[in-house]
N, C-alpha and C. Protein backbone atom coordinates (compact mmCIF):
# COMPACT_ATOMS: atom_id res chain seq x y z
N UNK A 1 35.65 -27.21 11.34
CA UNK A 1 34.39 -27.75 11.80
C UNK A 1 33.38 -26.66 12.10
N UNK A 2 34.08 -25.42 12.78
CA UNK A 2 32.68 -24.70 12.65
C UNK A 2 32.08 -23.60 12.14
N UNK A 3 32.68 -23.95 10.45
CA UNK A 3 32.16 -23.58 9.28
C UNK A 3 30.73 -24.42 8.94
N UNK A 4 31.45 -25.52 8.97
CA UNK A 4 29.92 -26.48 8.59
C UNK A 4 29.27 -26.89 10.07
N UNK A 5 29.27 -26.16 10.95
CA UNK A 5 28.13 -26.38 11.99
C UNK A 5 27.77 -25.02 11.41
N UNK A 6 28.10 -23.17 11.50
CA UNK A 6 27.69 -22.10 11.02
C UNK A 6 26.61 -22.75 10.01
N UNK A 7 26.93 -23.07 9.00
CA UNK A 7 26.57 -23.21 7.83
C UNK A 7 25.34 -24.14 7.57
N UNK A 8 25.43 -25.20 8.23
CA UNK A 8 24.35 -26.58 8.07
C UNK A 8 23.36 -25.28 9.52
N UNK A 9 23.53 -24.37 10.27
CA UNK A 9 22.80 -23.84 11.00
C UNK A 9 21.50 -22.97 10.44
N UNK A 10 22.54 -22.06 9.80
CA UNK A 10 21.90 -21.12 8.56
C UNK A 10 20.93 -21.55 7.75
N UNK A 11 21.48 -22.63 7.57
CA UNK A 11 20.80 -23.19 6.48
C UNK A 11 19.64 -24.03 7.37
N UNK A 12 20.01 -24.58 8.39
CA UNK A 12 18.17 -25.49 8.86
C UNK A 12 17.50 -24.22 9.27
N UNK A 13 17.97 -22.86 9.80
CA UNK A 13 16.80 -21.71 9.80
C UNK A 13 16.12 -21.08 8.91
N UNK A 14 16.80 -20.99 7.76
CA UNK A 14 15.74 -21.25 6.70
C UNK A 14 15.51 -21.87 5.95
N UNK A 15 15.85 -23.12 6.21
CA UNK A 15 14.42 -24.29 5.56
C UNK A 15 13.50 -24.36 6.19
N UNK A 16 13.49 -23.86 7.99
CA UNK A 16 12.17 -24.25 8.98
C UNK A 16 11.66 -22.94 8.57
N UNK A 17 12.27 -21.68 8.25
CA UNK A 17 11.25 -20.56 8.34
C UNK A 17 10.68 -20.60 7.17
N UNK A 18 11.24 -20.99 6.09
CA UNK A 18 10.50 -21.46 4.93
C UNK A 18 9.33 -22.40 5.09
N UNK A 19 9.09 -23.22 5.51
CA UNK A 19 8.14 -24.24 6.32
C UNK A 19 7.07 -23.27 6.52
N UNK A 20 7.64 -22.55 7.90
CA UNK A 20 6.63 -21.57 8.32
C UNK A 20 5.99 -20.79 7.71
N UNK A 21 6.42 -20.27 6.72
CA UNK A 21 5.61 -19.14 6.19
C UNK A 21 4.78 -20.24 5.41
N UNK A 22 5.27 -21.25 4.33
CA UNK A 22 4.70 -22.19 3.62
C UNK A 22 3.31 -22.55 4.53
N UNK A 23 3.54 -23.15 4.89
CA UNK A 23 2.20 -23.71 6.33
C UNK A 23 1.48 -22.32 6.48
N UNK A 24 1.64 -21.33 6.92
CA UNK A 24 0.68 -20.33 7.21
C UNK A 24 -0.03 -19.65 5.79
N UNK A 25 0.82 -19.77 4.96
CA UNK A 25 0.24 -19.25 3.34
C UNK A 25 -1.31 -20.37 2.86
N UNK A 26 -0.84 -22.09 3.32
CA UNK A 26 -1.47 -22.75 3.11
C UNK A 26 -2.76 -23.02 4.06
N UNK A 27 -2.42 -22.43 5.33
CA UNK A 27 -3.19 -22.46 6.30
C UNK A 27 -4.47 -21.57 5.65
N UNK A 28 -4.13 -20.32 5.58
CA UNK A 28 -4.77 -19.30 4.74
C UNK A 28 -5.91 -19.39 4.19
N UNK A 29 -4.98 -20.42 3.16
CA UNK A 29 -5.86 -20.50 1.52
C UNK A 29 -6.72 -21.42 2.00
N UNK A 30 -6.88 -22.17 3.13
CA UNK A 30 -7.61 -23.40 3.36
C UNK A 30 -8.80 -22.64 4.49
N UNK A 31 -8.59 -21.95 5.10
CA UNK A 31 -9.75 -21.18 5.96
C UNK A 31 -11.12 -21.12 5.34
N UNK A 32 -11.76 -21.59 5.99
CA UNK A 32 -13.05 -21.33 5.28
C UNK A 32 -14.11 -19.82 4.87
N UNK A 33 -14.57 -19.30 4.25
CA UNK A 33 -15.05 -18.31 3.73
C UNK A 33 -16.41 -18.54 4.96
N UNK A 34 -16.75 -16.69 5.10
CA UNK A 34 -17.63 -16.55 6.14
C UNK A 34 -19.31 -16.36 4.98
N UNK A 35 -19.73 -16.72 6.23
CA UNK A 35 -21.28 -17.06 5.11
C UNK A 35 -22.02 -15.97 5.28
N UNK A 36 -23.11 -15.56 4.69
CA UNK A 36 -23.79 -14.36 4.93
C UNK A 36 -24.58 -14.30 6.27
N UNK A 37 -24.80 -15.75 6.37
CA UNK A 37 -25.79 -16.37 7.20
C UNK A 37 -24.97 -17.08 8.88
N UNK A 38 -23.80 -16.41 8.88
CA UNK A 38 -23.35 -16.91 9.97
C UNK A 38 -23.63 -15.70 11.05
N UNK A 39 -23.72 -16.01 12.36
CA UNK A 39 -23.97 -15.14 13.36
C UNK A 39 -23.59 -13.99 13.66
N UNK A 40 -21.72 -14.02 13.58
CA UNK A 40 -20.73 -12.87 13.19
C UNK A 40 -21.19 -12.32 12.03
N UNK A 41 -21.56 -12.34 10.98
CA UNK A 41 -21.38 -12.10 10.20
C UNK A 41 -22.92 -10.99 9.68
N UNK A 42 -23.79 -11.89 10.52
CA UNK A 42 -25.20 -11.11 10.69
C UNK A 42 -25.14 -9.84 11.61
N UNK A 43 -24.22 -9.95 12.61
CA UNK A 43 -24.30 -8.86 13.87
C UNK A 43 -23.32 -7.96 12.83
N UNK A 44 -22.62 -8.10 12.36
CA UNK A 44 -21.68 -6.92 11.82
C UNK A 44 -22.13 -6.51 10.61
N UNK A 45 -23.50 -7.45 10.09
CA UNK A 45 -23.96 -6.57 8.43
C UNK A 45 -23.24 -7.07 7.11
N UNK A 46 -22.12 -8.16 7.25
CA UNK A 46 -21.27 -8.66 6.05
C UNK A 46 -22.60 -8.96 5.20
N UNK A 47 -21.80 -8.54 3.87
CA UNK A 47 -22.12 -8.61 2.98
C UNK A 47 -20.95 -8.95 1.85
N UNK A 48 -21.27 -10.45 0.92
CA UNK A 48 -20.27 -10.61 -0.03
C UNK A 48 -20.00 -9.58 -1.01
N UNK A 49 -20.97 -8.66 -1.87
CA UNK A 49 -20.73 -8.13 -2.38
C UNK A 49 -21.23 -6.71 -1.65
N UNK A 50 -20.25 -5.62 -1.66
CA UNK A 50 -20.37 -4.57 -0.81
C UNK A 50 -21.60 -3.27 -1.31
N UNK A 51 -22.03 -3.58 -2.70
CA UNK A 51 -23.00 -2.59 -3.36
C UNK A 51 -24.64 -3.43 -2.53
N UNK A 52 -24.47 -4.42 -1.85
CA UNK A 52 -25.79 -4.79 -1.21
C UNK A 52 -26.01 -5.01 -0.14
N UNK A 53 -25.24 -3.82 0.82
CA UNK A 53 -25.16 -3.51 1.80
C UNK A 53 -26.90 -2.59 2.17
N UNK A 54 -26.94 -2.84 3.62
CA UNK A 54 -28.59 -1.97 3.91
C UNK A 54 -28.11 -0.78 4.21
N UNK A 55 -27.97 0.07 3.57
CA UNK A 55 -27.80 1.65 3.84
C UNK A 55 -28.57 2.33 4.52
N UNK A 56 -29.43 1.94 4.72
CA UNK A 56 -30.98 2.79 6.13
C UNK A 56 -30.00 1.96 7.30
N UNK A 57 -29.97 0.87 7.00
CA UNK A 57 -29.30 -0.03 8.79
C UNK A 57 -28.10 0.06 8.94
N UNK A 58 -27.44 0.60 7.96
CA UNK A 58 -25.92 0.85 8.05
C UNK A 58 -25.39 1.66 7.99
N UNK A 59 -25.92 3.30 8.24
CA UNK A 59 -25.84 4.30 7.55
C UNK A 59 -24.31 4.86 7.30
N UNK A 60 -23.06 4.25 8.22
CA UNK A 60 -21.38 4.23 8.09
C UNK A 60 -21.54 3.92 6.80
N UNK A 61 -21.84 3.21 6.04
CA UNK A 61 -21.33 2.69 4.75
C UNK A 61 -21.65 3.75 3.60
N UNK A 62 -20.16 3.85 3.27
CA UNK A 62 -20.00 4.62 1.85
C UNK A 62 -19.42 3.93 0.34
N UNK A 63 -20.18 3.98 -0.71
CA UNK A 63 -19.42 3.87 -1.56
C UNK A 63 -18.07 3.89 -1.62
N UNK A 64 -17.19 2.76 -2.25
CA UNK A 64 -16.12 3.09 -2.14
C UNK A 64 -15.27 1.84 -1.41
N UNK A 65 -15.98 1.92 -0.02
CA UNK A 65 -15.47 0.68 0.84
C UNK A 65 -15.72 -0.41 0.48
N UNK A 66 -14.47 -1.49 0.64
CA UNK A 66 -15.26 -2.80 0.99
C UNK A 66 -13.63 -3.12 1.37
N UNK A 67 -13.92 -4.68 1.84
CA UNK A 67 -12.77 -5.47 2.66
C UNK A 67 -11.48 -5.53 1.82
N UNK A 68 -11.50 -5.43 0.54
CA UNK A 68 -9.69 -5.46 0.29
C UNK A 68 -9.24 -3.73 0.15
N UNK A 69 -9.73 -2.85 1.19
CA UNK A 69 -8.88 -1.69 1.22
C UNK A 69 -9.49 -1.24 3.00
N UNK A 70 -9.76 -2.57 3.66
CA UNK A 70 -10.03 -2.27 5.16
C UNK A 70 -8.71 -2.95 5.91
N UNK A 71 -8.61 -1.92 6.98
CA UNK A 71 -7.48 -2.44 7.85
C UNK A 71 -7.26 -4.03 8.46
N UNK A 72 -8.64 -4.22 8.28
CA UNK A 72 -8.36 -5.88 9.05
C UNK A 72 -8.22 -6.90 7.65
N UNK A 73 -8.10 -6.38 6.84
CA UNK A 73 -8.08 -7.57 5.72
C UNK A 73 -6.92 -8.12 5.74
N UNK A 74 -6.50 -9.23 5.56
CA UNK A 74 -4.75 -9.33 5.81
C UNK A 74 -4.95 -10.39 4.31
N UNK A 75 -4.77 -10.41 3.14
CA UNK A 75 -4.63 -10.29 2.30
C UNK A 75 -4.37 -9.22 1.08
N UNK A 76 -3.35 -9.71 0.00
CA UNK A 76 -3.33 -8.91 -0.86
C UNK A 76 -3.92 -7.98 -1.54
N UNK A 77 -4.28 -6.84 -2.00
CA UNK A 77 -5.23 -5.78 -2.97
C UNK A 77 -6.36 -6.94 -4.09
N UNK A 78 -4.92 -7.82 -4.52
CA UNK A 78 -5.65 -8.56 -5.41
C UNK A 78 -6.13 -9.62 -5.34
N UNK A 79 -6.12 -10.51 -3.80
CA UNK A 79 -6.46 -11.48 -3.70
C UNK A 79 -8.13 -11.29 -3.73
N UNK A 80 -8.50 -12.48 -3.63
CA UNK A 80 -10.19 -12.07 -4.19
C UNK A 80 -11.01 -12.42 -2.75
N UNK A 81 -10.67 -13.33 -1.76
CA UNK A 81 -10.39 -13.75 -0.62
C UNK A 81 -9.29 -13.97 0.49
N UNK A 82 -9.70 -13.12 1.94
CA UNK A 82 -8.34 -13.06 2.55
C UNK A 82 -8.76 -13.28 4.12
N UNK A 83 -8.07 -13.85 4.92
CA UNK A 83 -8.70 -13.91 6.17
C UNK A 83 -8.71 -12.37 6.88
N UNK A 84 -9.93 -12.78 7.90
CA UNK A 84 -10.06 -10.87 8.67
C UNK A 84 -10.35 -11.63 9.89
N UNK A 85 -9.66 -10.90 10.84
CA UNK A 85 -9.59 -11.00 12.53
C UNK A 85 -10.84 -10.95 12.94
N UNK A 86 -11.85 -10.40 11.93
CA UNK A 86 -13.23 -9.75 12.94
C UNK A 86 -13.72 -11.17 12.98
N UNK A 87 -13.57 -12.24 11.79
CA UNK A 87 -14.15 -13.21 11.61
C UNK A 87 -13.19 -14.58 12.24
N UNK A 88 -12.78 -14.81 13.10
CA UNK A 88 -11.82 -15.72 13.47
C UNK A 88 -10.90 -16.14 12.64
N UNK A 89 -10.05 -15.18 11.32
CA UNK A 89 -9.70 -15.25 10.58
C UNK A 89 -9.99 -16.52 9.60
N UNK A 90 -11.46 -16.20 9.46
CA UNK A 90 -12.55 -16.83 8.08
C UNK A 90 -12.03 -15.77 7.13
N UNK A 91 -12.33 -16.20 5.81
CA UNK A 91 -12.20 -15.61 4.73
C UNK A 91 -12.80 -14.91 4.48
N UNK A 92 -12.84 -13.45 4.20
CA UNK A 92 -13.86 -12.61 3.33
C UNK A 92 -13.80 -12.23 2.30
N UNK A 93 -14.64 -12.17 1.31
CA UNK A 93 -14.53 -11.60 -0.17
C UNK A 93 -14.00 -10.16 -0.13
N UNK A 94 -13.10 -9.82 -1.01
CA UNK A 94 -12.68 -8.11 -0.96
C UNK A 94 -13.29 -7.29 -1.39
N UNK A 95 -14.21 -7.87 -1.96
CA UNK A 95 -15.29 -7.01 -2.81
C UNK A 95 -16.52 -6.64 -1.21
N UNK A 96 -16.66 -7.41 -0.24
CA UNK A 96 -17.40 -7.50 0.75
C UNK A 96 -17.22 -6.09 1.57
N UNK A 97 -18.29 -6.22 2.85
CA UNK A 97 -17.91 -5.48 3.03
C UNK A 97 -18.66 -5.90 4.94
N UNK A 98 -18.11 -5.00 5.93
CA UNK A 98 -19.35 -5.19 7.19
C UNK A 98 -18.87 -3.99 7.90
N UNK A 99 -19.36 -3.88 9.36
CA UNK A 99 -19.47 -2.75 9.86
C UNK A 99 -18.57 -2.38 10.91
N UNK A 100 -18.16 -3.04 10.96
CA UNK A 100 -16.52 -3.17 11.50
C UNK A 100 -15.02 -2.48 10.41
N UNK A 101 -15.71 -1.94 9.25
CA UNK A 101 -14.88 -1.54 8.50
C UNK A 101 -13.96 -0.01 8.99
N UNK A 102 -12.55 -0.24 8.36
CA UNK A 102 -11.69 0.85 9.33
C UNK A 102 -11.04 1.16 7.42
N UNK A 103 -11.17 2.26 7.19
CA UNK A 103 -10.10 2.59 5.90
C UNK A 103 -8.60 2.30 6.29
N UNK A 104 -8.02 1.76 5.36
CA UNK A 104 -6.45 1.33 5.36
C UNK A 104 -5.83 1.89 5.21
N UNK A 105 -4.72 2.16 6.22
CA UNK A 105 -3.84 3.68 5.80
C UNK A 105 -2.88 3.65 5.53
């Protein structure tokens, strides 16, 4: 008998942690993308695409940067959108970029 309690155990911990990650992957993909025009997003300088950034008002910003090689991005290199902490984990484009940016190490 407590082979198959071990076993039926093992096994409901990962079907629920499977769940979990499932649900948070989907959680993710469902976050809404931050607008240019949102408040956060104005105070920190986001910008979807990072080459149209104000370089007189931003003068941190270098070629080179943008959100899929910044520390707060928590998406993949290649995802094209990924949630970032700065934004209540809203989505940002990786190509983007704002002033809150930290190089990824």
């Amino acid at each position: 008998m407590k082979t198959s309690r071990r076993t039926f155990l093992i096994t409901s911990v990962g079907v629920a942690s499977t769940f979990a990650l499932g649900s948070k992957a989907a959680f993710a993909a469902d976050a809404p993308k931050v607008a240019e025009s949102d408040p956060t997003a104005q105070a920190l300088g986001y910008k979807e695409d990072a080459s149209k950034v104000d370089k007189a008002k931003f003068a941190k910003y270098a070629a080179g940067q943008d959100c899929g090689n910044c520390q707060f991005y928590q998406g993949k290199p290649t995802d094209a959108y990924a949630p970032c902490p700065m934004f209540s984990n809203k989505q940002v484009a990786a190509k983007g970029w704002c002033s809150a940016y930290v190089k990824k190490a």
